[in-house]
C-alpha atoms as a PDB file:
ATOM      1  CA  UNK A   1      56.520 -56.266  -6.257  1.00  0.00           C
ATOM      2  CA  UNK A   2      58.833 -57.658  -8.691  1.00  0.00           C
ATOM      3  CA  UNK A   3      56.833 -58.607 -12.024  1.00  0.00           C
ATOM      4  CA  UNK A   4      58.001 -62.199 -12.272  1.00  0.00           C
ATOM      5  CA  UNK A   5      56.770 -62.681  -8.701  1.00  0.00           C
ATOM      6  CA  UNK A   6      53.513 -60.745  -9.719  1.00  0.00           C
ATOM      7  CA  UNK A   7      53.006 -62.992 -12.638  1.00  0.00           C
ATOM      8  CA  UNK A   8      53.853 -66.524 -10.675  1.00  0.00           C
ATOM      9  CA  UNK A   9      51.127 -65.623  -8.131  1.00  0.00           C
ATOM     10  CA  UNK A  10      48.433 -64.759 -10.911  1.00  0.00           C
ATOM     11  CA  UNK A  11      49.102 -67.860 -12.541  1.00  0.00           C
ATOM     12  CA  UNK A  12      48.815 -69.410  -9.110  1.00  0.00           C
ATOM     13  CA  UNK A  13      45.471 -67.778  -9.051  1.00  0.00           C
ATOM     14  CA  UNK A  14      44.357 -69.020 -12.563  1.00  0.00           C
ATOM     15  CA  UNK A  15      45.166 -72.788 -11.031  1.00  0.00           C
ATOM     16  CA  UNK A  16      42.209 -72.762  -8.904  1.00  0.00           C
ATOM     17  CA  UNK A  17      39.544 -72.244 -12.194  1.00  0.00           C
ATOM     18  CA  UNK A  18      41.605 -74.435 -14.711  1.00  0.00           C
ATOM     19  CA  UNK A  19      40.340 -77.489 -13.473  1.00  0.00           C
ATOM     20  CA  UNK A  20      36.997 -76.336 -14.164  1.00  0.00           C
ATOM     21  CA  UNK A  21      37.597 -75.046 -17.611  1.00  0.00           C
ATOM     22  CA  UNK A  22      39.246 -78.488 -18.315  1.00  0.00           C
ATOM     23  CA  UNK A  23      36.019 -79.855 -17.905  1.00  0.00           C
ATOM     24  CA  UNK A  24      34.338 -78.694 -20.862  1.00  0.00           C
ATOM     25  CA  UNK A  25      37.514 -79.178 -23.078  1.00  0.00           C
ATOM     26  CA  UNK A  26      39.019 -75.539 -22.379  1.00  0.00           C
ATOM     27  CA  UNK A  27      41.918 -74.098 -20.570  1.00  0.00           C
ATOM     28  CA  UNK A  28      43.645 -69.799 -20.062  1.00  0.00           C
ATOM     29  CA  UNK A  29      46.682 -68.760 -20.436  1.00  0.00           C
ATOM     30  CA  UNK A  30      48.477 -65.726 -18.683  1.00  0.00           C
ATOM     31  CA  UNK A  31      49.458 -63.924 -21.232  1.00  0.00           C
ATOM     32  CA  UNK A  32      51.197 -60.500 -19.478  1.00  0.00           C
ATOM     33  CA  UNK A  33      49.910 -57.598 -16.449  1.00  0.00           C
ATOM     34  CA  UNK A  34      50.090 -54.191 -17.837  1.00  0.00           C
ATOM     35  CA  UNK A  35      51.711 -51.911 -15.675  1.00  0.00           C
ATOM     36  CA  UNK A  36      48.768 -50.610 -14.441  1.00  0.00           C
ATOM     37  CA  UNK A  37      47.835 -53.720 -13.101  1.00  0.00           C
ATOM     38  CA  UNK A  38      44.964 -54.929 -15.441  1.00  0.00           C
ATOM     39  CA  UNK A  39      45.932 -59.019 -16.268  1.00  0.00           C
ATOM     40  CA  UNK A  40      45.721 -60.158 -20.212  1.00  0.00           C
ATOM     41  CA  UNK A  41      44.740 -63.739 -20.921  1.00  0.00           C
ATOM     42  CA  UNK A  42      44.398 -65.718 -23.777  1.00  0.00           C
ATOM     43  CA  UNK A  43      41.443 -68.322 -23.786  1.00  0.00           C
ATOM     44  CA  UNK A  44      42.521 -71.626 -25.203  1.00  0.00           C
ATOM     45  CA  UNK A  45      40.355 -74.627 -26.600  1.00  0.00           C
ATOM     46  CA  UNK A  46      36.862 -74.668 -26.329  1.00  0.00           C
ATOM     47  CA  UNK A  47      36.760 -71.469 -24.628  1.00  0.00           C
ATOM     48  CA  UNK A  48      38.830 -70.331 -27.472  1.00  0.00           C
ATOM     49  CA  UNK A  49      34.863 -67.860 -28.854  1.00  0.00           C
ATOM     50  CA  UNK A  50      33.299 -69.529 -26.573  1.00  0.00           C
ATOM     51  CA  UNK A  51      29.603 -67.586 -26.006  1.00  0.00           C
ATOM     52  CA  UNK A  52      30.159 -67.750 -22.229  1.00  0.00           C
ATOM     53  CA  UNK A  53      33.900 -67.030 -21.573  1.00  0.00           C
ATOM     54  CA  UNK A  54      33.096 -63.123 -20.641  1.00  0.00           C
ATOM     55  CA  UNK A  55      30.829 -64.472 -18.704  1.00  0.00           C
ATOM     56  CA  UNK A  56      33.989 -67.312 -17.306  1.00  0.00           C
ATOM     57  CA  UNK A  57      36.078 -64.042 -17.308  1.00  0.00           C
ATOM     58  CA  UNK A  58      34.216 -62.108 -14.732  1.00  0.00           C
ATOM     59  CA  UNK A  59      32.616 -64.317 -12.348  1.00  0.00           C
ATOM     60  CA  UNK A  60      35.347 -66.903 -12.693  1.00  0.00           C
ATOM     61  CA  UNK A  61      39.036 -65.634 -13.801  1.00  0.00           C
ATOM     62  CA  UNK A  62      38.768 -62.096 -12.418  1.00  0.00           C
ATOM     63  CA  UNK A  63      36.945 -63.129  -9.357  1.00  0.00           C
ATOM     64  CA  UNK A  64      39.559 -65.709  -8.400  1.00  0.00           C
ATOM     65  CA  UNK A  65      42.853 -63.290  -9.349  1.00  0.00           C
ATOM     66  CA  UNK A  66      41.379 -60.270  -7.537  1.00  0.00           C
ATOM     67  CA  UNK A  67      40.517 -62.624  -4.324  1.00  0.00           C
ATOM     68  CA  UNK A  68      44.438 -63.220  -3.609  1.00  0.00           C
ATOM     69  CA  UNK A  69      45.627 -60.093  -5.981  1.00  0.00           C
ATOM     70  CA  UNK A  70      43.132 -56.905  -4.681  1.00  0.00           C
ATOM     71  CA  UNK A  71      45.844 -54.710  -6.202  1.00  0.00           C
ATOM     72  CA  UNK A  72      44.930 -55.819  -9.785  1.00  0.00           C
ATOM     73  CA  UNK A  73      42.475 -53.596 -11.600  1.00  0.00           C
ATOM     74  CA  UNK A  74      40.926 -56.067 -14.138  1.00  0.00           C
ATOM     75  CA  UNK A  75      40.949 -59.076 -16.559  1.00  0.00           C
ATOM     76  CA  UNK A  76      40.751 -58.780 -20.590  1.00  0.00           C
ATOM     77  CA  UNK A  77      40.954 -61.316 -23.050  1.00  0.00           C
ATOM     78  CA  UNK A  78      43.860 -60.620 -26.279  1.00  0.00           C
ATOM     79  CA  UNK A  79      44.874 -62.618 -28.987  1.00  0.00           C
ATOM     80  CA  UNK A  80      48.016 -63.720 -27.853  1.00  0.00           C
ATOM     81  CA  UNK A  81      51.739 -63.362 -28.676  1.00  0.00           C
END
């Protein structure tokens, strides 16, 4: 699969859990997808060190990538840029 068309459909993905990370002032960003399929994010506002975003990570962001992407491998957090 082409990686633009790999990267529309995460973000796709990510637009069913940023309405609920809106709600408590926060939001993700895709950042890239390594070639060996594991997605980077970066948090942004108030999940930006937020205590529970690897907790948001797994049970939200991964969970709702992997259930229309099985082929990715994982979800970690980076910096950015």
């Amino acid at each position: 699969m082409e990686k633009e068309i790999l990267l529309a459909r995460i973000d796709a993905a990510l637009n069913d859990v940023r309405p609920h990370l809106a709600v408590d002032g926060g939001n993700v960003e895709l950042v890239d997808v390594t070639e060996d399929n594991i997605v980077q994010i970066k948090w942004l506002g108030a999940c930006d060190g937020c205590s529970m975003s690897f907790i948001t990570m797994r049970a939200g962001i991964e969970h709702a990538i992997r259930s229309k992407l099985p082929e990715i491998m994982g979800v970690v957090a980076v910096n950015g840029n």
